[in-house]
C-alpha atoms as a PDB file:
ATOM      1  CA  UNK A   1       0.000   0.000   0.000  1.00  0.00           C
ATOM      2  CA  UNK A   2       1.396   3.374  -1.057  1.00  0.00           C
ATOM      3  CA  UNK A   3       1.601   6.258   2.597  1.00  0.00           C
ATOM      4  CA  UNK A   4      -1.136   7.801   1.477  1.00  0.00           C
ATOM      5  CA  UNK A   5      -3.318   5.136   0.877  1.00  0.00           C
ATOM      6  CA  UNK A   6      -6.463   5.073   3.946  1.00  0.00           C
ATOM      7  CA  UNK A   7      -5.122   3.007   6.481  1.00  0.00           C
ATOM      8  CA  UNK A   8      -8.741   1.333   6.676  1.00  0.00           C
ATOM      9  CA  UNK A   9     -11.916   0.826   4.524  1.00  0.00           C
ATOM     10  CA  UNK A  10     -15.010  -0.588   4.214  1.00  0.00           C
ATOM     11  CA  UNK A  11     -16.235  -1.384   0.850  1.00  0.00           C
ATOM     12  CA  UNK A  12     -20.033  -1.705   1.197  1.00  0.00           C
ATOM     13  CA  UNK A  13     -20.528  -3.340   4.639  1.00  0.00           C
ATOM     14  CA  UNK A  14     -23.526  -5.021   5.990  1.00  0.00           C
ATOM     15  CA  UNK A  15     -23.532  -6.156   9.606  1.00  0.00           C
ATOM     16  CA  UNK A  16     -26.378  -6.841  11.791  1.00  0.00           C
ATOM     17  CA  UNK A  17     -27.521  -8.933  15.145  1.00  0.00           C
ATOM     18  CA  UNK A  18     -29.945 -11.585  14.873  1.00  0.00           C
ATOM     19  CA  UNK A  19     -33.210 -10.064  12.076  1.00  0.00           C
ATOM     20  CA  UNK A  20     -31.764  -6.910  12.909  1.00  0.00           C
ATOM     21  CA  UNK A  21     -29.463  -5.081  10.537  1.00  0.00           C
ATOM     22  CA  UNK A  22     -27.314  -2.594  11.960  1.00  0.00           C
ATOM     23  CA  UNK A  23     -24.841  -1.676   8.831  1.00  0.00           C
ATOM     24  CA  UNK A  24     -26.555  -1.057   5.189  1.00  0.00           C
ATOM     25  CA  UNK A  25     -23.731  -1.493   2.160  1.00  0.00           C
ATOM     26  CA  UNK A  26     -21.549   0.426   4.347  1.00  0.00           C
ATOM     27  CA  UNK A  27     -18.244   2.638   2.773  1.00  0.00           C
ATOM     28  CA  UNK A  28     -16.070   4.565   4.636  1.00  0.00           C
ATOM     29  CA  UNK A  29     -12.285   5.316   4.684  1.00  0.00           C
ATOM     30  CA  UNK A  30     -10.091   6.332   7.551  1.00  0.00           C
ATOM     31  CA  UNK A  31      -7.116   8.869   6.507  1.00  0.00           C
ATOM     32  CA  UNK A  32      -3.756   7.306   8.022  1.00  0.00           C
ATOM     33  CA  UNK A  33      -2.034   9.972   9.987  1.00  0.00           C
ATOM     34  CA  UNK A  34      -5.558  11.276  11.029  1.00  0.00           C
ATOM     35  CA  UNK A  35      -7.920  11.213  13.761  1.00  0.00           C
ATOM     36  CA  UNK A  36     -11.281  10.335  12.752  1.00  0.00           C
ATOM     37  CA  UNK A  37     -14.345  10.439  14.724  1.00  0.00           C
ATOM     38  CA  UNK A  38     -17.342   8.119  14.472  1.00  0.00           C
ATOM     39  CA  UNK A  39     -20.323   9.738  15.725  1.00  0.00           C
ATOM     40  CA  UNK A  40     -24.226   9.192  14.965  1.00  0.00           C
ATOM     41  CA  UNK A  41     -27.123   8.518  17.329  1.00  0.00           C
ATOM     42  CA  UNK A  42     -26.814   5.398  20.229  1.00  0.00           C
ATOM     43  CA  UNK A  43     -27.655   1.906  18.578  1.00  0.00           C
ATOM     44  CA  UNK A  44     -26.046   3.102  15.239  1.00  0.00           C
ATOM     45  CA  UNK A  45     -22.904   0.912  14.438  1.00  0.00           C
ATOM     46  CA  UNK A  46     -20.165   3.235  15.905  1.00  0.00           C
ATOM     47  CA  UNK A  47     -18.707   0.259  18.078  1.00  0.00           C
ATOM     48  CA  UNK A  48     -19.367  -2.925  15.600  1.00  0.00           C
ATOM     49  CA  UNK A  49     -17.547  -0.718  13.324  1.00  0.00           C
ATOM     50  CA  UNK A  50     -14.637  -1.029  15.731  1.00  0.00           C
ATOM     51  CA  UNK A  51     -15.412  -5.012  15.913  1.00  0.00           C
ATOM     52  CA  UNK A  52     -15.434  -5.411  12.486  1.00  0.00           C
ATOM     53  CA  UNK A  53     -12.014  -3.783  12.578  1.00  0.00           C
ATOM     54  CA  UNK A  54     -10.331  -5.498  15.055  1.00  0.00           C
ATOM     55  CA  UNK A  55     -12.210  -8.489  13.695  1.00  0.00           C
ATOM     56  CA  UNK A  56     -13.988  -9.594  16.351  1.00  0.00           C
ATOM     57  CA  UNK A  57     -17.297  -9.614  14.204  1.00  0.00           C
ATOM     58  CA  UNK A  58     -16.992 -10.197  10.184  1.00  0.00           C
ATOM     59  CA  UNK A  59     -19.009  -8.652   7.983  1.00  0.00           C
ATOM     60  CA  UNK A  60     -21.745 -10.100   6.743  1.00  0.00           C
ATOM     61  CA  UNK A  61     -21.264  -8.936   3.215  1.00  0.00           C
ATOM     62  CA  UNK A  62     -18.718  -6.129   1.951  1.00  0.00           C
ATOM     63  CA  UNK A  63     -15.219  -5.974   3.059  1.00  0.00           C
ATOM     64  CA  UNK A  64     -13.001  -4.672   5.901  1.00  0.00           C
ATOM     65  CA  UNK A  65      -9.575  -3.422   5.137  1.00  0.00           C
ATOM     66  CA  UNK A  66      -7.190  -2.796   6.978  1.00  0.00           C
ATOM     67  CA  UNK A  67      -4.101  -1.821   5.076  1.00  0.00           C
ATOM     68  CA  UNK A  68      -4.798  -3.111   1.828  1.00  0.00           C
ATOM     69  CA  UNK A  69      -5.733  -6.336   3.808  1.00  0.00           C
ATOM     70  CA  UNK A  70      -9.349  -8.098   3.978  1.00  0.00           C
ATOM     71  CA  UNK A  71     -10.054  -8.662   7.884  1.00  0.00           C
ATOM     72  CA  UNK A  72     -12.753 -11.000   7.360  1.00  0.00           C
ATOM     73  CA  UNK A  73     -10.304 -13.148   5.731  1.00  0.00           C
ATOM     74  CA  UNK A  74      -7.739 -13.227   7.986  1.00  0.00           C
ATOM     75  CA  UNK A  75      -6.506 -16.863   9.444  1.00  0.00           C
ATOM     76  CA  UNK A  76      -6.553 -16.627  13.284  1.00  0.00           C
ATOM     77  CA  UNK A  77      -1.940 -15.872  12.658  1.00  0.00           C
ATOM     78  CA  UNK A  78      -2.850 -12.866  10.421  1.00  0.00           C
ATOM     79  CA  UNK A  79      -5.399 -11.289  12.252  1.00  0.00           C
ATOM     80  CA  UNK A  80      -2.970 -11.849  15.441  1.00  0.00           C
ATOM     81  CA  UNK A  81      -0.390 -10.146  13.871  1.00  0.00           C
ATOM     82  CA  UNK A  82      -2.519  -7.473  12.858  1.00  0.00           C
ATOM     83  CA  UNK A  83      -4.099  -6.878  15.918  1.00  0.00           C
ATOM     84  CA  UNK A  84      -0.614  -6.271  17.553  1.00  0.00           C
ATOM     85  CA  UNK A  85      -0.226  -2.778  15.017  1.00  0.00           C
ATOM     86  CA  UNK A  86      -3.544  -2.040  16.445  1.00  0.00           C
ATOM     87  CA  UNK A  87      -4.525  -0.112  20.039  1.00  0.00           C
ATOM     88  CA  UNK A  88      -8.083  -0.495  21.579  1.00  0.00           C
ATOM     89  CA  UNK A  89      -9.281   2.200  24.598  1.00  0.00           C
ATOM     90  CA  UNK A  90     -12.507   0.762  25.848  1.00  0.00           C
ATOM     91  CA  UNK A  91     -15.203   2.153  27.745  1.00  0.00           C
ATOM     92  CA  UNK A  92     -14.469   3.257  30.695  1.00  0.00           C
ATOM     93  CA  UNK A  93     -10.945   1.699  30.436  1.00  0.00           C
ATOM     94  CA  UNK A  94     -11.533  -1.988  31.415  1.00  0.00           C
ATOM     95  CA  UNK A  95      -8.369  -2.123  33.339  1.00  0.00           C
ATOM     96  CA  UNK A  96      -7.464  -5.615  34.937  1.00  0.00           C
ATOM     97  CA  UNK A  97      -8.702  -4.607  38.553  1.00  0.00           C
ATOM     98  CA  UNK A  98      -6.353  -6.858  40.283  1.00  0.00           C
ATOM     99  CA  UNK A  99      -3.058  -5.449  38.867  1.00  0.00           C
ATOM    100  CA  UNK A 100      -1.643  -2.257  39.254  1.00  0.00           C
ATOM    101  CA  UNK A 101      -1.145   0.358  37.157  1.00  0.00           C
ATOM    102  CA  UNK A 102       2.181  -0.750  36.024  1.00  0.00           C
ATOM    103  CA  UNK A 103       1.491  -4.275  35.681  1.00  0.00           C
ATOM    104  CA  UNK A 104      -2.032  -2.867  33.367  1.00  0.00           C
ATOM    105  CA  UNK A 105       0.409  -0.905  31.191  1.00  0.00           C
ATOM    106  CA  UNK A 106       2.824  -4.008  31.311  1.00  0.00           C
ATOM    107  CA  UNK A 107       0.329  -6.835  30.203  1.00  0.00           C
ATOM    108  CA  UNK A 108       0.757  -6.428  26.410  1.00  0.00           C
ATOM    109  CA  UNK A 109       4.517  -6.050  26.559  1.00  0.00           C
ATOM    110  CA  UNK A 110       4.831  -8.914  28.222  1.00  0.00           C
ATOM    111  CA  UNK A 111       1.668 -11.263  26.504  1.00  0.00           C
ATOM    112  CA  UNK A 112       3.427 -10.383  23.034  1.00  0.00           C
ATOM    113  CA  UNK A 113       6.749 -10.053  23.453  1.00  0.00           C
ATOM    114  CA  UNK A 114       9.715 -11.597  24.859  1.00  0.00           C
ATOM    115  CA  UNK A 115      11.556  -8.678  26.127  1.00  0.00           C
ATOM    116  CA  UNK A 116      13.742  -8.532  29.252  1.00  0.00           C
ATOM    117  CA  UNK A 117      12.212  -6.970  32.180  1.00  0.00           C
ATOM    118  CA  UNK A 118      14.768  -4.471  32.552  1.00  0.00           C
ATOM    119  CA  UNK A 119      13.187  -3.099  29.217  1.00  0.00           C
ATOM    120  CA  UNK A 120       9.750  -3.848  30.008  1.00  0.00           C
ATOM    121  CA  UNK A 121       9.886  -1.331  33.001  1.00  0.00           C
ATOM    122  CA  UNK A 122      11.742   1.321  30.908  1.00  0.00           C
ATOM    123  CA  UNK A 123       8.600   1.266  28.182  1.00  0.00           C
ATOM    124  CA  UNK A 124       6.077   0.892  30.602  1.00  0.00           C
ATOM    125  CA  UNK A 125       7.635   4.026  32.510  1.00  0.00           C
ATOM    126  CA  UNK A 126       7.967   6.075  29.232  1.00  0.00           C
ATOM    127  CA  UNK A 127       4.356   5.020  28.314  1.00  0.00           C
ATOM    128  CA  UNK A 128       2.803   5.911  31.902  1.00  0.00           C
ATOM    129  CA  UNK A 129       4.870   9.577  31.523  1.00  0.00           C
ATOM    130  CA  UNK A 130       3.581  10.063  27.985  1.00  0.00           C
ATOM    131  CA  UNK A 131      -0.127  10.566  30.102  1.00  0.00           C
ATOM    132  CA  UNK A 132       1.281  11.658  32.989  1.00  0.00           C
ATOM    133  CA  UNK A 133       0.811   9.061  35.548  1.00  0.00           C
ATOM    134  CA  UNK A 134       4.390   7.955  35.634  1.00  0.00           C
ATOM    135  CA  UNK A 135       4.057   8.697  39.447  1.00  0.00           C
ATOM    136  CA  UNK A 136       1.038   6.424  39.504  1.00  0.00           C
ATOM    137  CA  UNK A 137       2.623   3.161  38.475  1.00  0.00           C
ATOM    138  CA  UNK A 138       2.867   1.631  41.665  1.00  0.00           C
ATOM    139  CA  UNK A 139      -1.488   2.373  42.668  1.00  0.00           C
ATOM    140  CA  UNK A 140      -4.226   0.250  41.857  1.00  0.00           C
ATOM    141  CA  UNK A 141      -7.184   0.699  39.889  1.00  0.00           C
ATOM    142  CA  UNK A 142      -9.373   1.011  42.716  1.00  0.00           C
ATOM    143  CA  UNK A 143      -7.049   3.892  44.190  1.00  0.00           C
ATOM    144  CA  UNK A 144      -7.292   6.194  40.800  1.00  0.00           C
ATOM    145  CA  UNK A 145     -10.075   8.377  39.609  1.00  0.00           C
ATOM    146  CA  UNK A 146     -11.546   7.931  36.367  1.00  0.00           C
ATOM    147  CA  UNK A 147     -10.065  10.313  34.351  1.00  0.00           C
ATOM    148  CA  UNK A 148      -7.327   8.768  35.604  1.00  0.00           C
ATOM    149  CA  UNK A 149      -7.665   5.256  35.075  1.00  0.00           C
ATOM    150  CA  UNK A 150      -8.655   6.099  31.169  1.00  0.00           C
ATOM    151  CA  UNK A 151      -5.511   7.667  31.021  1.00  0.00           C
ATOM    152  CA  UNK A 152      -3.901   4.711  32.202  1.00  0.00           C
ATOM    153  CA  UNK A 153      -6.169   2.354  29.797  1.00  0.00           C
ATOM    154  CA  UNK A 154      -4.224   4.611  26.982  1.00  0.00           C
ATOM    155  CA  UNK A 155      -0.885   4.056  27.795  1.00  0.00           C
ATOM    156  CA  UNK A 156      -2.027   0.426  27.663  1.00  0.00           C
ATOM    157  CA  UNK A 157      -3.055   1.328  24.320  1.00  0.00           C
ATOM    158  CA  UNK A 158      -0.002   2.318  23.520  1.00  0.00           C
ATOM    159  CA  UNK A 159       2.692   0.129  25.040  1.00  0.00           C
ATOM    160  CA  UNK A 160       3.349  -1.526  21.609  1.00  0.00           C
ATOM    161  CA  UNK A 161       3.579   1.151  19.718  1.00  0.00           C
ATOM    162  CA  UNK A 162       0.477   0.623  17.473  1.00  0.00           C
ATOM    163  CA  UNK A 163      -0.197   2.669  13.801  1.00  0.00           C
ATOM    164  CA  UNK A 164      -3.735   2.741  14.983  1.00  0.00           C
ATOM    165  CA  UNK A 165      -5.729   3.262  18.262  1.00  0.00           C
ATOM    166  CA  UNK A 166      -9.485   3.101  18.235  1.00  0.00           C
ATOM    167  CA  UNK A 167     -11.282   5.192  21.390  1.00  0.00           C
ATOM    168  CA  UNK A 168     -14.756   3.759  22.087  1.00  0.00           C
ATOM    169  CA  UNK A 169     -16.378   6.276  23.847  1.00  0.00           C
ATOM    170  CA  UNK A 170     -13.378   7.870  26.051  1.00  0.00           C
ATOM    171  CA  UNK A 171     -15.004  11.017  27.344  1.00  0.00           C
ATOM    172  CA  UNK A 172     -18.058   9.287  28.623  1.00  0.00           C
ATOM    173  CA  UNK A 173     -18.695   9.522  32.333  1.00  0.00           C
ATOM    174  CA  UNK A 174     -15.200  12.466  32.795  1.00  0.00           C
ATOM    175  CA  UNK A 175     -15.593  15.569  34.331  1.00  0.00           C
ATOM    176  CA  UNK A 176     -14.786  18.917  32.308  1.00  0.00           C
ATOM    177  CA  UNK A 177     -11.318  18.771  33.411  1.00  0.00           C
ATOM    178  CA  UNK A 178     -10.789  15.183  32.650  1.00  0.00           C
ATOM    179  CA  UNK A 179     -12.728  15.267  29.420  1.00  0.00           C
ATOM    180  CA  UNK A 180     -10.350  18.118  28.378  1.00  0.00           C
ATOM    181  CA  UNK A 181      -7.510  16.049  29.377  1.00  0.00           C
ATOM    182  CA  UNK A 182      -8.311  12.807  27.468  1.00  0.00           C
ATOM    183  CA  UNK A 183      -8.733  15.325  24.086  1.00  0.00           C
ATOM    184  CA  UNK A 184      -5.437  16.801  24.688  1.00  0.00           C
ATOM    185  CA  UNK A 185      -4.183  13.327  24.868  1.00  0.00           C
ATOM    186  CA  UNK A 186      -5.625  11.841  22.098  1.00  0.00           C
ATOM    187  CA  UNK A 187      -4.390  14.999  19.076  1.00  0.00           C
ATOM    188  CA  UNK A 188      -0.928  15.257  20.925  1.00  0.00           C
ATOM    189  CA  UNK A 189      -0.314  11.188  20.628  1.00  0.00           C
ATOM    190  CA  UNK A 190      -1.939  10.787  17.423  1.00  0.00           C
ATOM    191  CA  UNK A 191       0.412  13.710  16.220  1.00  0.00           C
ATOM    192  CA  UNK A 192       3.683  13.047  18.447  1.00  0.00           C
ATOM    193  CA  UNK A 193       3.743   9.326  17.358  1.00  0.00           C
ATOM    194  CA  UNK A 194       2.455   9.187  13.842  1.00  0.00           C
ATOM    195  CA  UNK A 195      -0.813   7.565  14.504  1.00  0.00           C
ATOM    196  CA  UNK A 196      -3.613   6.978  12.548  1.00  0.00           C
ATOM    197  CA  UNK A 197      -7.040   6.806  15.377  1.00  0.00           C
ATOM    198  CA  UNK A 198     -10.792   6.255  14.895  1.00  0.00           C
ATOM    199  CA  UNK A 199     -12.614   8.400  17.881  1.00  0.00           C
ATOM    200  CA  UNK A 200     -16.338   7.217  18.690  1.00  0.00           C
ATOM    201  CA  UNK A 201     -17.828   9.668  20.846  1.00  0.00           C
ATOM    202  CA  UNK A 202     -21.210  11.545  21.501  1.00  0.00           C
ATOM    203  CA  UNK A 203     -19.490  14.559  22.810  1.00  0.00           C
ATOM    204  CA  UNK A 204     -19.725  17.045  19.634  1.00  0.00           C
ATOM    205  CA  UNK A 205     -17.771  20.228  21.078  1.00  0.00           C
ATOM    206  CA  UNK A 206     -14.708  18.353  22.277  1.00  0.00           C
ATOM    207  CA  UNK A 207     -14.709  15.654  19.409  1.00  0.00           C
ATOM    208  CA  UNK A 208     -14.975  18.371  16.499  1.00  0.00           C
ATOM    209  CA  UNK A 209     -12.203  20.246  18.450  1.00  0.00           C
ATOM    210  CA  UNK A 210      -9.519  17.367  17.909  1.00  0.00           C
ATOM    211  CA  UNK A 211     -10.790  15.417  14.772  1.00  0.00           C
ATOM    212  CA  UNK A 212      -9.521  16.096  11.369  1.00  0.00           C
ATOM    213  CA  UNK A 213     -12.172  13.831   9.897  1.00  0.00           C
ATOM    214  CA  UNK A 214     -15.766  13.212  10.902  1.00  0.00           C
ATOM    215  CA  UNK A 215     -18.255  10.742   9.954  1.00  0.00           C
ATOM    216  CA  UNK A 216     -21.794  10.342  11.072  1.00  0.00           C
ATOM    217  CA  UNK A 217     -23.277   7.242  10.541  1.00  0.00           C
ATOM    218  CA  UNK A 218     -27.032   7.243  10.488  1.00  0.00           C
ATOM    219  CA  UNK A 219     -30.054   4.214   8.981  1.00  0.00           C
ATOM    220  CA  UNK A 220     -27.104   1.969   8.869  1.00  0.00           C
ATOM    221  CA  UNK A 221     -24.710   4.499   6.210  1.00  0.00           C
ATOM    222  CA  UNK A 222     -23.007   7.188   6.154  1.00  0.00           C
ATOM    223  CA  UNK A 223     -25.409  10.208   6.363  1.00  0.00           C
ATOM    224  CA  UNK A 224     -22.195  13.007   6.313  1.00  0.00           C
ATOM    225  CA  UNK A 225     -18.347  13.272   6.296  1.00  0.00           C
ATOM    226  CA  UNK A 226     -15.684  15.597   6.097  1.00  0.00           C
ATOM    227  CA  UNK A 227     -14.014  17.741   8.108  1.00  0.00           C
ATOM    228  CA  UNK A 228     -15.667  19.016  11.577  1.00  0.00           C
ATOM    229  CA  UNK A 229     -16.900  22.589   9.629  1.00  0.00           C
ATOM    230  CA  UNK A 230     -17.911  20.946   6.985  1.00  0.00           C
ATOM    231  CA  UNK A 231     -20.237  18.342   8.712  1.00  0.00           C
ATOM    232  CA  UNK A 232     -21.640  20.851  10.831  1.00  0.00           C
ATOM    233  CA  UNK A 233     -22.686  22.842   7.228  1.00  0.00           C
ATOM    234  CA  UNK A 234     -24.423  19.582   6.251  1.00  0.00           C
ATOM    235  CA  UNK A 235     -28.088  20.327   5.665  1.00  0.00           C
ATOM    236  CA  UNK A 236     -29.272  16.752   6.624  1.00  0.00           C
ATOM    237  CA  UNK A 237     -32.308  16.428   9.088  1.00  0.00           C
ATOM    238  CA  UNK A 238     -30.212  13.627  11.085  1.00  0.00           C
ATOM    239  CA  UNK A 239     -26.925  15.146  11.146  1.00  0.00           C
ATOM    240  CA  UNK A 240     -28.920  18.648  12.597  1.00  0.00           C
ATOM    241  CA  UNK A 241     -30.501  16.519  14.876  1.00  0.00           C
ATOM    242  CA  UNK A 242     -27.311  14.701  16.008  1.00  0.00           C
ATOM    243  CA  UNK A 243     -25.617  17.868  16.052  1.00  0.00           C
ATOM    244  CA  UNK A 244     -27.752  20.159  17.690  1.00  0.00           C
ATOM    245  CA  UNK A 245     -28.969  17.490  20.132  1.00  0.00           C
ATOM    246  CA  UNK A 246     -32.980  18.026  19.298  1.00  0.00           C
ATOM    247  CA  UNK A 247     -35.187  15.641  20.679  1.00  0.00           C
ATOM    248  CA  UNK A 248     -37.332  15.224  17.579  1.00  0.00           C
ATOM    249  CA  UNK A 249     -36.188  14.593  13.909  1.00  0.00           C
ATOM    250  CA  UNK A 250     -35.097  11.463  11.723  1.00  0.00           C
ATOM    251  CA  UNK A 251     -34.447   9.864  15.171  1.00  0.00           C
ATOM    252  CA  UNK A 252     -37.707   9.255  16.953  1.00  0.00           C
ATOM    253  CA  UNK A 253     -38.198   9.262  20.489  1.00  0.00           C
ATOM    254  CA  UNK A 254     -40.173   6.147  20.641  1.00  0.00           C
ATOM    255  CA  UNK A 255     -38.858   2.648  19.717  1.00  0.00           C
ATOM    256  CA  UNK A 256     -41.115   1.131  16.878  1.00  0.00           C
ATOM    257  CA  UNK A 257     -44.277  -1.011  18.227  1.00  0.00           C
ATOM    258  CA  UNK A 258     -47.449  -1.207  18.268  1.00  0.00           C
ATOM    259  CA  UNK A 259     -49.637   2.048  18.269  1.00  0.00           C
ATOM    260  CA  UNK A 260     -50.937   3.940  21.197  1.00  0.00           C
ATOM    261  CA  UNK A 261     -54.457   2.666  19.835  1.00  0.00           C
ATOM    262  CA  UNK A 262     -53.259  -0.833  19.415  1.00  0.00           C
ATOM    263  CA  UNK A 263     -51.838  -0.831  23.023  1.00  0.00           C
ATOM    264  CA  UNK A 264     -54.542   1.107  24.855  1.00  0.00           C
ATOM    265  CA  UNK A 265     -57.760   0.307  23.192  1.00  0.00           C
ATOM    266  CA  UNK A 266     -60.215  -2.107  23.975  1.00  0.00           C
ATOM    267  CA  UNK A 267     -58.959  -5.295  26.219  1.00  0.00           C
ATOM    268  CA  UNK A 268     -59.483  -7.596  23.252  1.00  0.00           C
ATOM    269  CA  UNK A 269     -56.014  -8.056  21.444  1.00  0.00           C
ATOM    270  CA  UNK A 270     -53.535  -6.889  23.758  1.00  0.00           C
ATOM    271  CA  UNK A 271     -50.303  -8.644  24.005  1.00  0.00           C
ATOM    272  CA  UNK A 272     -48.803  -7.029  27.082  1.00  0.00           C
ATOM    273  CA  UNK A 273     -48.874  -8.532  30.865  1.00  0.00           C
ATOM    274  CA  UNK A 274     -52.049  -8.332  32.605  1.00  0.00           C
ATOM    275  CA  UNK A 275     -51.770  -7.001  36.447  1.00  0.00           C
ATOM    276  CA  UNK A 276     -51.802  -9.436  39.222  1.00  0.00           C
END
């Protein structure tokens, strides 16, 4: 693949759960050297778009790239070895609650490498410093805050020195302060290490502060993308919506069922649980 080539695409994607499909002939690409955020309304595909990259789902139909390479066609060696050039933040950090900080930061170093200690402690210390918790190492999960602890679930992300980091929701549930911290983090590593990082996130201000490329996903496509000023000039309902957080538009407030008639009418034909 030539530099400039996206570092991941999806050519026409479908994806769904059971009856219910989530991704509709899906295509995206994700700059390399970029971060991109993945935003859209709860329920949409943000994170099985991560899954589908990291190829813990395959796609149904369509195809998952990740440079150059099809991940739904990966043997379980390939997608291994591709999985080590990638970085995951989860939700709220899902650090290993009975190890400490170093030994979080640690874990990958030593599951998928062979490195001496000695080395091992140097990285892990240089990681931890990079998000500046170096001072932290020794403290477990339980004694850290959660701004904190993300930050520490990053320089997990990090310890192997991935070309791309996926963020599933890292602002959710951080204070101001915290929130601003995790941004600052995320544009100064993607920049400071040559990273290439897809940002899901329902926070518009501080997402369209650090992204370079947004996508909203929306009735299982892409319903905008393009840089943050751009998307915000889109004139579609859902991305306004999205956007502007209004509580009515292309996303309704009720979940599809049976109508207020159908429900609260006469006795006959009801479906739902009578009262003791």
């Amino acid at each position: 693949m030539t530099p400039t080539a996206p570092l991941v695409e999806l050519h026409n994607v479908s994806f769904g759960y059971g009856e219910r499909l989530i991704l509709r002939d899906l295509s995206l690409q994700v700059p390399r050297g970029k971060v991109t955020a993945l935003m859209g309304a709860s329920g949409g595909g943000k994170t099985t778009v991560l899954r589908l990259i990291g190829g813990q789902q395959k796609a149904q139909q369509g195809q998952v790239l990740f440079d150059g390479k099809d991940v739904g066609a990966m043997d379980a060696q390939a997608l291994y070895a591709a999985r080590r050039r990638m970085g995951m933040l989860f939700q709220f950090g899902a650090l290993f609650t009975d190890m400490s900080v170093f030994d979080n930061v640690a874990f990958p170093l030593r599951e998928h490498t062979d490195l001496p200690e000695e080395l091992v402690r140097d990285i892990v210390l240089m990681k931890l410093h990079a998000v500046g918790l170096r001072g932290a190492r020794d403290l477990m999960p339980s004694e850290v805050s959660g701004g904190m602890a993300r930050r520490v679930a990053l320089a997990r992300a990090i310890a192997l020195d991935p070309e791309l980091i996926m963020y599933d929701e890292p602002f959710a549930g951080l204070d101001p302060i915290s929130l601003g911290t995790a941004a600052q983090l995320i544009r100064e590593l993607n920049d400071a290490m040559g990273l290439t990082s897809i940002l899901v996130s329902h926070d518009v201000e501080e997402t369209f502060r650090v992204a370079d490329h947004v996508v909203i996903l929306g009735n299982g496509g892409v319903a905008a993308q393009g840089s943050p000023d751009a998307v915000q000039a889109s004139t579609d309902p859902l991305v306004q919506q999205f956007i502007h957080a209004r509580p009515t538009g292309p996303v309704p407030f009720h979940y599809p069922g049976a109508t207020a008639e159908e429900d609260f009418g006469p006795v006959q034909g009801r479906t739902g649980r009578r009262r003791a």
